[in-house]
N, C-alpha and C. Protein backbone atom coordinates (compact mmCIF):
# COMPACT_ATOMS: atom_id res chain seq x y z
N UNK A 1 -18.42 22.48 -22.94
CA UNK A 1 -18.50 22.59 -21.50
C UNK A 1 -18.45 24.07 -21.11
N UNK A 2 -19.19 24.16 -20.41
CA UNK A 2 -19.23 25.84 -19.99
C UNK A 2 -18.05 26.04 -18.89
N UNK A 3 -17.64 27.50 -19.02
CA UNK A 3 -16.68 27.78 -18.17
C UNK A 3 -16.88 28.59 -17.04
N UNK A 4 -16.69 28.41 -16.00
CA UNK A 4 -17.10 29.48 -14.80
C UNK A 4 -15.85 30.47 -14.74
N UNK A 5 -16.40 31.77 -14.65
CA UNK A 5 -15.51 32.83 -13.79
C UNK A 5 -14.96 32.68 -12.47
N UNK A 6 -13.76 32.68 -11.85
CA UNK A 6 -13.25 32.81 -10.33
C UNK A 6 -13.35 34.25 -10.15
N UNK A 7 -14.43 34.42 -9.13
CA UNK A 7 -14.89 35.58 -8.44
C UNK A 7 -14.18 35.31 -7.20
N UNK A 8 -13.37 36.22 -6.81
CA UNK A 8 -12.37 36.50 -5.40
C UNK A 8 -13.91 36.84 -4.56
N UNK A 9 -13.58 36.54 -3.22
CA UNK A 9 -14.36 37.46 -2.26
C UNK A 9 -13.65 37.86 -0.83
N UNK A 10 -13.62 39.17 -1.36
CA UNK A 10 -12.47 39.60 0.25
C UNK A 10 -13.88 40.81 0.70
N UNK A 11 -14.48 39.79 2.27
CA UNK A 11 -15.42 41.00 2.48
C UNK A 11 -14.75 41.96 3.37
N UNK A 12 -15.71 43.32 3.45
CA UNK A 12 -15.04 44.32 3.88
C UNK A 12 -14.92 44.38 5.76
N UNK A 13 -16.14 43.21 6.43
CA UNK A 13 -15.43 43.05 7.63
C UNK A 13 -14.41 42.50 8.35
N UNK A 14 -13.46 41.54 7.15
CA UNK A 14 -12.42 41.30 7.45
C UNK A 14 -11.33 41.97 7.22
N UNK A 15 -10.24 41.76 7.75
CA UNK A 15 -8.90 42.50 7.59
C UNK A 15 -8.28 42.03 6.24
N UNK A 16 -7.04 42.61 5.45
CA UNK A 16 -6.38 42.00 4.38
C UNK A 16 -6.26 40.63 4.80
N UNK A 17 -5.92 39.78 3.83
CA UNK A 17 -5.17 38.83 3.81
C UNK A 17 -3.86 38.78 4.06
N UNK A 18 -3.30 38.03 5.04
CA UNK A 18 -1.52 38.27 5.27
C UNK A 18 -0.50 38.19 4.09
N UNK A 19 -1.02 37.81 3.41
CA UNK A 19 -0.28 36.93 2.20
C UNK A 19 -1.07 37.78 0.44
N UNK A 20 -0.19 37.28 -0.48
CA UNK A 20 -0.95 37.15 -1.54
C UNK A 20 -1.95 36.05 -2.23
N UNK A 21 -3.18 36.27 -1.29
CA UNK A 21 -4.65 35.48 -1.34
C UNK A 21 -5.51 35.84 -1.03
N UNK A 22 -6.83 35.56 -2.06
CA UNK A 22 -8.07 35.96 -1.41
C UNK A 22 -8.74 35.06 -0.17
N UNK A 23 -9.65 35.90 0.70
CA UNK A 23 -10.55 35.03 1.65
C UNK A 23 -11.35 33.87 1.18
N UNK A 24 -11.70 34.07 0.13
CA UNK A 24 -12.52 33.01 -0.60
C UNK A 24 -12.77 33.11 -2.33
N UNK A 25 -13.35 32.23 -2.56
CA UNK A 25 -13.16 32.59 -4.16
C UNK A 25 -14.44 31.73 -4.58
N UNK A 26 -15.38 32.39 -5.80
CA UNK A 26 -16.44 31.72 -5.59
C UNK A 26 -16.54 30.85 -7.27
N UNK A 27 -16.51 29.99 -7.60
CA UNK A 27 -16.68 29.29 -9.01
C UNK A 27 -18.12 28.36 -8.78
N UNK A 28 -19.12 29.47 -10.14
CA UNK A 28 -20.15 29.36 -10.03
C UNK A 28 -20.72 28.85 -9.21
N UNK A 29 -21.55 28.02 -8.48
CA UNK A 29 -22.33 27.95 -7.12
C UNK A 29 -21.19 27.09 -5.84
N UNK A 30 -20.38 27.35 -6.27
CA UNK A 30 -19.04 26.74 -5.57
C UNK A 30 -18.56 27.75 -4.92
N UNK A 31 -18.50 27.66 -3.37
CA UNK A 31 -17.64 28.72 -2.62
C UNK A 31 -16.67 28.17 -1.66
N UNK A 32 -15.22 28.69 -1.61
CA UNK A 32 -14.15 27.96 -1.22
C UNK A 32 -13.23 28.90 -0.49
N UNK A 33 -13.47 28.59 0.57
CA UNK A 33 -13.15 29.80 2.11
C UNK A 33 -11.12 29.55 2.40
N UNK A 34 -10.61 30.15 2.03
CA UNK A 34 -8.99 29.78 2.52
C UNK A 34 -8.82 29.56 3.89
N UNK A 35 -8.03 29.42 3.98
CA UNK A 35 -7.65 28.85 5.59
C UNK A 35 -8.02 30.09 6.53
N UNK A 36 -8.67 29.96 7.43
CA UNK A 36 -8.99 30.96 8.09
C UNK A 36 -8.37 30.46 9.88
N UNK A 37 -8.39 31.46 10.35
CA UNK A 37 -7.94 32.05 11.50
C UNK A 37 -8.63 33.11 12.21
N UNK A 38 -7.81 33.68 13.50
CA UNK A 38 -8.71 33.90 14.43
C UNK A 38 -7.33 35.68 14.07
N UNK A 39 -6.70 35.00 13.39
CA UNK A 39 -6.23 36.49 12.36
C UNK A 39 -6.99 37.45 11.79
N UNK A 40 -7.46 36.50 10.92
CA UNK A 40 -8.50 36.70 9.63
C UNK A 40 -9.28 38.31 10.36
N UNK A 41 -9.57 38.40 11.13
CA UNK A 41 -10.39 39.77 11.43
C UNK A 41 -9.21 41.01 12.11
N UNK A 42 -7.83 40.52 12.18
CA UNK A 42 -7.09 41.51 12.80
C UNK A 42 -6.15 42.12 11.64
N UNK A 43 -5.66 43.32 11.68
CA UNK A 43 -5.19 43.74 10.63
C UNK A 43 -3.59 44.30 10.82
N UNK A 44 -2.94 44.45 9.70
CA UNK A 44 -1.51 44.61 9.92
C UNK A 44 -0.42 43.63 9.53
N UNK A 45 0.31 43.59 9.89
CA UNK A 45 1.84 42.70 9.31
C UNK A 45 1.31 41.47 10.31
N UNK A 46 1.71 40.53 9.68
CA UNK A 46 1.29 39.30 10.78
C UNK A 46 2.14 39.29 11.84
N UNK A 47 3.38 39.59 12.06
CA UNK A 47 4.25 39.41 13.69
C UNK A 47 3.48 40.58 14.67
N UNK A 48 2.13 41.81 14.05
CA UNK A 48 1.59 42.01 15.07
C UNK A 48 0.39 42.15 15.42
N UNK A 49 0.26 40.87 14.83
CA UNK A 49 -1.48 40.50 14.88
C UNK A 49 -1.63 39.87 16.32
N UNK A 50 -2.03 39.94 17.38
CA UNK A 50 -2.13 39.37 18.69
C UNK A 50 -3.23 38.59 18.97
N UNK A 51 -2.93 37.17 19.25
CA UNK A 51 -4.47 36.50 19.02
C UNK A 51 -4.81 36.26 20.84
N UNK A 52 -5.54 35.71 20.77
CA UNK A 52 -6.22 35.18 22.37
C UNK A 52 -5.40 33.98 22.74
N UNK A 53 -5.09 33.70 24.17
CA UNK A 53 -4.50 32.42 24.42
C UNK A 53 -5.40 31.17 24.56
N UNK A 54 -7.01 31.45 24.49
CA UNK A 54 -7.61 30.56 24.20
C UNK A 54 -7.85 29.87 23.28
N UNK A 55 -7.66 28.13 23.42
CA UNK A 55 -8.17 27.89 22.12
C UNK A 55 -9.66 27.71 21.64
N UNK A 56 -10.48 27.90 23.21
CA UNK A 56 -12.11 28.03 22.33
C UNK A 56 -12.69 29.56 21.99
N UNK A 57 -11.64 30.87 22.28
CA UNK A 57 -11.55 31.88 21.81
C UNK A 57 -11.67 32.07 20.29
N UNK A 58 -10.23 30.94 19.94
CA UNK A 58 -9.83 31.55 18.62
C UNK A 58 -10.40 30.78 17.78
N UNK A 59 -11.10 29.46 18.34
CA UNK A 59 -11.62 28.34 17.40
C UNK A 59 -13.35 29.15 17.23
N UNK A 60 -13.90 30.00 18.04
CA UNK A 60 -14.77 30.68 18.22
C UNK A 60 -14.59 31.60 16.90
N UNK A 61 -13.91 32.55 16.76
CA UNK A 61 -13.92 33.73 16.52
C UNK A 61 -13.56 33.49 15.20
N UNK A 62 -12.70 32.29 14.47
CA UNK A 62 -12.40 31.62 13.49
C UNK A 62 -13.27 30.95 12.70
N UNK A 63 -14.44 30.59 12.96
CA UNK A 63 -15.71 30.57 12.71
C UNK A 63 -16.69 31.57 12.10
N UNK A 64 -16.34 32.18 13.49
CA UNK A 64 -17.41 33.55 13.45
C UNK A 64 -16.63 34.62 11.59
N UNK A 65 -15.62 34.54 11.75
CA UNK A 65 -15.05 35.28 10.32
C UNK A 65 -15.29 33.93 9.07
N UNK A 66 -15.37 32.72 9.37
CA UNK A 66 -15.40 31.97 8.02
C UNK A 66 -16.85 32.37 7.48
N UNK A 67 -18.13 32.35 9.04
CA UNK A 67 -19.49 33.18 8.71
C UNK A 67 -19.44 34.24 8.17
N UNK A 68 -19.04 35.60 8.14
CA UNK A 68 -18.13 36.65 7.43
C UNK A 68 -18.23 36.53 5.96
N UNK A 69 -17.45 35.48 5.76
CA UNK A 69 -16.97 35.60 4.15
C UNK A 69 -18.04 35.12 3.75
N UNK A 70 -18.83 33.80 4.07
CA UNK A 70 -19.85 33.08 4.07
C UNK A 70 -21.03 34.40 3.40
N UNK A 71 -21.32 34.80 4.32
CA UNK A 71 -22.02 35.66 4.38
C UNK A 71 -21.90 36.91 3.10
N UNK A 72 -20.83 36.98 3.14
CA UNK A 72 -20.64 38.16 1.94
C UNK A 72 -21.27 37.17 0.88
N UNK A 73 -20.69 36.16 0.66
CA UNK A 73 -21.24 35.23 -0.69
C UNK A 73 -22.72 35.13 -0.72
N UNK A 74 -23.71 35.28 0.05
CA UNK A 74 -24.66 35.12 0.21
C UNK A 74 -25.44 33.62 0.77
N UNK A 75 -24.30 33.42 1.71
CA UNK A 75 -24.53 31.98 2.29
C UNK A 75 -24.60 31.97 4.10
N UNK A 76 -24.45 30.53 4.24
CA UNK A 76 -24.36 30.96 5.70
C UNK A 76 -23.10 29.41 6.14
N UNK A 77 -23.09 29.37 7.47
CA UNK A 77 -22.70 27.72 7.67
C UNK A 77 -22.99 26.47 7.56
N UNK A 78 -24.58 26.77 7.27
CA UNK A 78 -25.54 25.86 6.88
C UNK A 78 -25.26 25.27 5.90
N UNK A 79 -24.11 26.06 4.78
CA UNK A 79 -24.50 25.77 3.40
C UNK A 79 -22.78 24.95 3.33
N UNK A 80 -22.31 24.52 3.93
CA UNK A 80 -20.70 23.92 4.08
C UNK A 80 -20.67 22.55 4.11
N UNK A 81 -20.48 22.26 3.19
CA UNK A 81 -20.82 20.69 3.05
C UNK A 81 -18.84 20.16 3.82
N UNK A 82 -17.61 20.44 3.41
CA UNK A 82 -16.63 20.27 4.07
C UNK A 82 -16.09 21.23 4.54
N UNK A 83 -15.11 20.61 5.46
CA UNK A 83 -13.85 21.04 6.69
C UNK A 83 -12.83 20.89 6.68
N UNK A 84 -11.81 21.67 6.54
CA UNK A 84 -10.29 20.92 7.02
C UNK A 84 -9.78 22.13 8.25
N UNK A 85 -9.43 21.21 9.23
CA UNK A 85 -9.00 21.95 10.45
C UNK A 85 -7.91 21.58 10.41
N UNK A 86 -7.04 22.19 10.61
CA UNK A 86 -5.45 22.00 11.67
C UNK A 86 -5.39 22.83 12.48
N UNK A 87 -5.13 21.76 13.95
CA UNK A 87 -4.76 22.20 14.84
C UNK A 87 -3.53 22.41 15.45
N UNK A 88 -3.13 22.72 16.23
CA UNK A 88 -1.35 22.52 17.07
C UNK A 88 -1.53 21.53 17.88
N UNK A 89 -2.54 21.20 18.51
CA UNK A 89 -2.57 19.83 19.48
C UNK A 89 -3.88 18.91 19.71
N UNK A 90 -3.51 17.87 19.11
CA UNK A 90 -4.56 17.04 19.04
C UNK A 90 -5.60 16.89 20.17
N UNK A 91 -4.89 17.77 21.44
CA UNK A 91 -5.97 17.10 22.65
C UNK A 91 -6.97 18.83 22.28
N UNK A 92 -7.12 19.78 21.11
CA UNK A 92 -8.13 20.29 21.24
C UNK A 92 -9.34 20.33 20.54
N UNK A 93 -9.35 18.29 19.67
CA UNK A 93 -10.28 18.05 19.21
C UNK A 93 -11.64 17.84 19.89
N UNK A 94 -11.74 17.34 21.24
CA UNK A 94 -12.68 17.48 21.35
C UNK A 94 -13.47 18.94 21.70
N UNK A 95 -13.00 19.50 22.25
CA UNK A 95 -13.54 20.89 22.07
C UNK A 95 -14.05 21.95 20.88
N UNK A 96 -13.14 20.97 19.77
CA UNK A 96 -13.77 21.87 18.45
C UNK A 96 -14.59 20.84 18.44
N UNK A 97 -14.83 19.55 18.48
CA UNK A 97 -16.32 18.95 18.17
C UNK A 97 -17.35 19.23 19.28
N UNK A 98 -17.00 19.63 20.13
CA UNK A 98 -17.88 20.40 20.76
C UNK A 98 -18.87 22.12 19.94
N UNK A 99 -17.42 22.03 19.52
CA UNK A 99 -17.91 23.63 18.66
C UNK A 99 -18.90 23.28 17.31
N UNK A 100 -18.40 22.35 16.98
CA UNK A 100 -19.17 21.85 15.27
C UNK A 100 -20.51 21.42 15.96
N UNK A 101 -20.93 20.83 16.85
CA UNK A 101 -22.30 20.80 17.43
C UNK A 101 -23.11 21.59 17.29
N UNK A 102 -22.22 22.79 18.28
CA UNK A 102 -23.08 24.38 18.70
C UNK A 102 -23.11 24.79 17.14
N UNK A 103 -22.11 25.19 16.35
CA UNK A 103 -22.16 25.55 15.03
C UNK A 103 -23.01 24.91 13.87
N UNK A 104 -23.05 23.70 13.50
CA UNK A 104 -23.52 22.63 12.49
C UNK A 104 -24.77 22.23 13.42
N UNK A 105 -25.53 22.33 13.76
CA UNK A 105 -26.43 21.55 14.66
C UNK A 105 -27.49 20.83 14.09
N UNK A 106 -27.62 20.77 12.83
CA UNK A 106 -28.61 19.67 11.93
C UNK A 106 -28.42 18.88 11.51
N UNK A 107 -27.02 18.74 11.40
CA UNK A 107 -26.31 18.24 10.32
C UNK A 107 -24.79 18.03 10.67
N UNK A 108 -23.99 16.90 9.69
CA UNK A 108 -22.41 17.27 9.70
C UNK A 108 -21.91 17.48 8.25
N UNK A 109 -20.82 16.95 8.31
CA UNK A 109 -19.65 17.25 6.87
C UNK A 109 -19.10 16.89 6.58
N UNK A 110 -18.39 17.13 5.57
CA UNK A 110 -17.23 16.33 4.84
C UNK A 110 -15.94 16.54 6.07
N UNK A 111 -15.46 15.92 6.47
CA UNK A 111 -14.28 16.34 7.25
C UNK A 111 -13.04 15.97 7.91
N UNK A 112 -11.99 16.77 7.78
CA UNK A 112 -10.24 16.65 7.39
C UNK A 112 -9.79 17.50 9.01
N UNK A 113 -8.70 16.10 9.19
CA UNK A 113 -8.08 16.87 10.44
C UNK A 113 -6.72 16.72 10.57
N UNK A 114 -5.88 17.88 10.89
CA UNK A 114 -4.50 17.42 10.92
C UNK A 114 -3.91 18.30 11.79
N UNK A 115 -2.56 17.76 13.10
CA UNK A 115 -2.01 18.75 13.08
C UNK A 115 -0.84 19.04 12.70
N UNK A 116 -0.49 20.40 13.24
CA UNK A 116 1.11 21.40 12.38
C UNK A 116 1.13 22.34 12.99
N UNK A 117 2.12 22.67 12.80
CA UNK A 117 2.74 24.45 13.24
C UNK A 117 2.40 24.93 12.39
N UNK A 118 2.45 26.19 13.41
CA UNK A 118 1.73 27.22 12.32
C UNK A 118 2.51 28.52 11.80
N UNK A 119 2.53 29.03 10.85
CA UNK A 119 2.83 30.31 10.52
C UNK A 119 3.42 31.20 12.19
N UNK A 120 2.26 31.35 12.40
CA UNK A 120 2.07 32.53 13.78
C UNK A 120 1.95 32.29 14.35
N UNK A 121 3.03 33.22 15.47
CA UNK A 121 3.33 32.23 16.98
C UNK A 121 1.70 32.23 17.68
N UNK A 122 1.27 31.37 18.45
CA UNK A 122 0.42 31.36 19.00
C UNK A 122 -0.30 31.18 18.49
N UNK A 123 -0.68 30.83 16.98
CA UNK A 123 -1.84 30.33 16.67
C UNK A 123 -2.67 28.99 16.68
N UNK A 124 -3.52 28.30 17.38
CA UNK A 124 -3.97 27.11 17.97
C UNK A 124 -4.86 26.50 16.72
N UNK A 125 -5.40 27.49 15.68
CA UNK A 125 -6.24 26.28 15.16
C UNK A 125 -6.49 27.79 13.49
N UNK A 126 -6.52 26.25 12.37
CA UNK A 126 -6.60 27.17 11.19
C UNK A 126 -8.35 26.37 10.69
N UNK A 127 -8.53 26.47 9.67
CA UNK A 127 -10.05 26.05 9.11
C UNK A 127 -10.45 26.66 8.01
N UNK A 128 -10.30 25.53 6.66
CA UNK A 128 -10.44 25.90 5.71
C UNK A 128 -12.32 25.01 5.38
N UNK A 129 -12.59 25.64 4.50
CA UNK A 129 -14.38 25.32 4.30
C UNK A 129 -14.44 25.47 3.22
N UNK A 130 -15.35 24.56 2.63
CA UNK A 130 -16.14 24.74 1.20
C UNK A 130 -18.08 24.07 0.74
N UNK A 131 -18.07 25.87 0.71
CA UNK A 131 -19.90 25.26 0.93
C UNK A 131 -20.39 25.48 -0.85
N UNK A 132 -22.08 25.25 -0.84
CA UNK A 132 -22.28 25.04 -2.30
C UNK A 132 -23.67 26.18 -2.28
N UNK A 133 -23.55 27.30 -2.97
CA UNK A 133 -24.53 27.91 -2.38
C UNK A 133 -24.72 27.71 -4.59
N UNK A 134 -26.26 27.11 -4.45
CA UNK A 134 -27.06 27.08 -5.68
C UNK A 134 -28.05 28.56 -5.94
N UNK A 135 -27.59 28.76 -7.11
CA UNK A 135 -28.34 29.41 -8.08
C UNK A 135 -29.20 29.34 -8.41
N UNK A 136 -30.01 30.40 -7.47
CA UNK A 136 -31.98 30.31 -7.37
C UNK A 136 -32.39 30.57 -9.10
């Protein structure tokens, strides 16, 4: 059985990771996005990362960085076969399926929903992804 390499991918338009973890990690045509946030692009100690009080701000912009890493891999959103979201309050599902519309618009996904508290005060919504980008 052949063995794949774990290739980290921390691209350079995002900020560090808060923690000890990469943004994504790619095993051979397998790419697997960590939990992302509306962090993910702000930089510094996490108690002073300041997010938006919106949640179609941060569910926006949380996206827009999972495209980011996406992108460094040489993929896009197109290529995301699953989802796992957690939110802080269930009443802001429909608004993120509002968002997976505008975002996913051909298509849907594999997809996981839960909510929880979060790490960081104020944070409304996390989103972890895993797309399959094949080897032309």
């Amino acid at each position: 059985m052949k063995k794949h390499t774990v290739i980290p991918l921390n691209p350079p338009t995002l900020a560090d990771p808060a923690g000890h973890f990469d943004r994504a990690v790619r095993i051979g045509d397998w790419v697997f996005v960590s939990g992302t946030s509306a962090l993910t692009n702000l930089s510094g100690p996490l108690a002073d990362r300041v997010l938006p009080d919106s949640f179609l701000e941060q569910a926006n912009t949380t996206f827009d960085n999972i495209e980011k890493v996406l992108e460094h891999a040489g993929g896009s959103l197109a290529d995301v076969y699953e989802i796992r979201v957690i939110l802080n309050d269930r009443g802001n599902f429909g608004p993120l399926n509002d968002i997976f519309h505008e975002r996913f618009p051909d298509r849907g996904f594999i997809g996981h929903g839960y909510v929880a508290e979060f790490l960081a005060p104020g944070m409304l919504i996390e989103v972890e992804a895993h797309a399959y980008l094949p080897s032309e």
